[in-house]
Protein backbone atom coordinates (compact mmCIF):
# COMPACT_ATOMS: atom_id res chain seq x y z
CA UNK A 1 1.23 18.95 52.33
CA UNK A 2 4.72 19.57 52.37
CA UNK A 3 5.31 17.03 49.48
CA UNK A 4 3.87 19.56 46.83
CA UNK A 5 6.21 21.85 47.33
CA UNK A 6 9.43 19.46 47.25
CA UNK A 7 8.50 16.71 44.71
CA UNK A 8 6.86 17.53 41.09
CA UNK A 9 4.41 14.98 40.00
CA UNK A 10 5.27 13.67 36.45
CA UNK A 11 1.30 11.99 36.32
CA UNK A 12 -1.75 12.58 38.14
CA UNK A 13 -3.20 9.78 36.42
CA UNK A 14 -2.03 6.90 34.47
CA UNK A 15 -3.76 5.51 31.28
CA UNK A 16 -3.83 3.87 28.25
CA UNK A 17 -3.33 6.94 26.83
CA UNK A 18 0.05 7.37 28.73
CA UNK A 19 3.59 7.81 26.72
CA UNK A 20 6.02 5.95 28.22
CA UNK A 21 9.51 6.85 26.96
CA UNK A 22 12.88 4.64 25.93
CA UNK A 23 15.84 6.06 25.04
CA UNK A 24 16.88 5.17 21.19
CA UNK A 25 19.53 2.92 20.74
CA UNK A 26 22.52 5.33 19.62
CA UNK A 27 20.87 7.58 22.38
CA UNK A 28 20.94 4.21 25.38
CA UNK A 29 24.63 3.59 24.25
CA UNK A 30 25.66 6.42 25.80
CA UNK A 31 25.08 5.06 29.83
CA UNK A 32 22.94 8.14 30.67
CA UNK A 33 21.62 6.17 34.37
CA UNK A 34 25.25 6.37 35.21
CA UNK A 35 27.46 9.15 33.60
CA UNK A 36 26.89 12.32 33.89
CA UNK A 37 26.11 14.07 30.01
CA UNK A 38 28.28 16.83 28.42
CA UNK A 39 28.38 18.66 24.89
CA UNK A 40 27.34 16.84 21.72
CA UNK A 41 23.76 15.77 20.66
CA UNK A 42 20.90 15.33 23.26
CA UNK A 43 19.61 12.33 24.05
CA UNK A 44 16.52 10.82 21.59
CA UNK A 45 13.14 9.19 22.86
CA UNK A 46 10.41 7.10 21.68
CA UNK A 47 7.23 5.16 22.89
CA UNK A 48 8.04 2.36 24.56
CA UNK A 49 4.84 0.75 22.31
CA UNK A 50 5.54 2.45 19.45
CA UNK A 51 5.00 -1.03 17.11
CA UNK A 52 2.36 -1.95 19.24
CA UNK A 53 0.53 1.38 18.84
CA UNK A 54 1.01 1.63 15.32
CA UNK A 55 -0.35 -1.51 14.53
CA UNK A 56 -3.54 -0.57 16.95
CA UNK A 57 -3.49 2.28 15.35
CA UNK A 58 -3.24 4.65 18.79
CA UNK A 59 -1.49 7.32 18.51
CA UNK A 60 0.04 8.94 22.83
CA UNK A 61 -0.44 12.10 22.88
CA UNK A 62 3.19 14.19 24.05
CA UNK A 63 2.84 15.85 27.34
CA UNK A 64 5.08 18.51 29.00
CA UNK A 65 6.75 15.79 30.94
CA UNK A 66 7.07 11.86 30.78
CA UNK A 67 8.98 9.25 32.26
CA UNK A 68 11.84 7.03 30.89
CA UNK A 69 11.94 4.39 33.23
CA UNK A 70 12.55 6.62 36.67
CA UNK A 71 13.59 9.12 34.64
CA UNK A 72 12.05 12.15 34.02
CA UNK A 73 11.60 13.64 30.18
CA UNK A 74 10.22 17.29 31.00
CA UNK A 75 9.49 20.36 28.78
CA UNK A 76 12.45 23.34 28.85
CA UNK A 77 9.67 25.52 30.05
CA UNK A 78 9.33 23.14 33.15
CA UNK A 79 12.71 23.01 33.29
CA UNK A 80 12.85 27.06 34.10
CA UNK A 81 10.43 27.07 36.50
CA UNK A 82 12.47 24.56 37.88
CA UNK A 83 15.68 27.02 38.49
CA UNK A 84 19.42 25.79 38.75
CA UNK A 85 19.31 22.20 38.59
CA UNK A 86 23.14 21.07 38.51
CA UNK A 87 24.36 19.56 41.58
CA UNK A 88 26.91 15.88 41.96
CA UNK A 89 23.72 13.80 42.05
CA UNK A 90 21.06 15.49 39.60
CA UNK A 91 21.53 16.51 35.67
CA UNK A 92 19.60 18.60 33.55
CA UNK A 93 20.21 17.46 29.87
CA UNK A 94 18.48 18.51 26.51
CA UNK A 95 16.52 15.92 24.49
CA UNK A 96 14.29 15.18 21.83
CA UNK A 97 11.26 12.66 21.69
CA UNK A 98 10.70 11.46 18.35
CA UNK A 99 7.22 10.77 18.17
CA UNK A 100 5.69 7.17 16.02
CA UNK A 101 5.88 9.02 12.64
CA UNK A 102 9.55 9.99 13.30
CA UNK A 103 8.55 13.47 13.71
CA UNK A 104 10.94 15.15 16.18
CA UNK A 105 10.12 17.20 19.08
CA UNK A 106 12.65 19.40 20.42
CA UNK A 107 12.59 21.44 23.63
CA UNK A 108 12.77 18.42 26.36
């Protein structure tokens, strides 16, 4: 259908297995739903059930793209296939999602 070719699909399929994202709290300060992003540091994910997982002992596994809230987290390389994203109403901006053994992973 026409929809393939205009919307990207985050998830096929959603699981237990699924990372949902948050924004960190110095990262959530910083009204990202509403401003629009410029210069200093990008902006810092984690699992929304990160204390819940880690008691479990379940560990998400990272994807090329996730969602924070409506928002999508996506890999830089989806990001180029992607093309010029910058318009009044849509922004491109880096981040990082810190996985639940505060290991960072860059290129989001």
């Amino acid at each position: 259908s026409q929809y393939n070719d205009q919307y990207y699909i985050v998830f096929e399929n959603y699981d237990e297995n699924t990372l949902y994202l948050k924004p960190q709290k110095h990262s959530a300060m910083r009204d990202y739903e509403y401003t629009k992003l410029s210069g200093g540091e990008p902006m810092f994910f984690e699992n929304c059930y990160r204390d819940e997982d880690l008691a479990r002992g379940v560990s998400r596994p990272i994807k090329q793209a996730h969602l924070d809230s409506t928002y999508p987290v996506f890999s830089d390389e989806i990001k180029h296939s992607l093309g010029n994203v910058d318009n009044a109403c849509c922004q491109v901006y880096p981040g990082v999602i810190v996985d639940d053994h505060d290991k960072y992973h860059e290129g989001y």
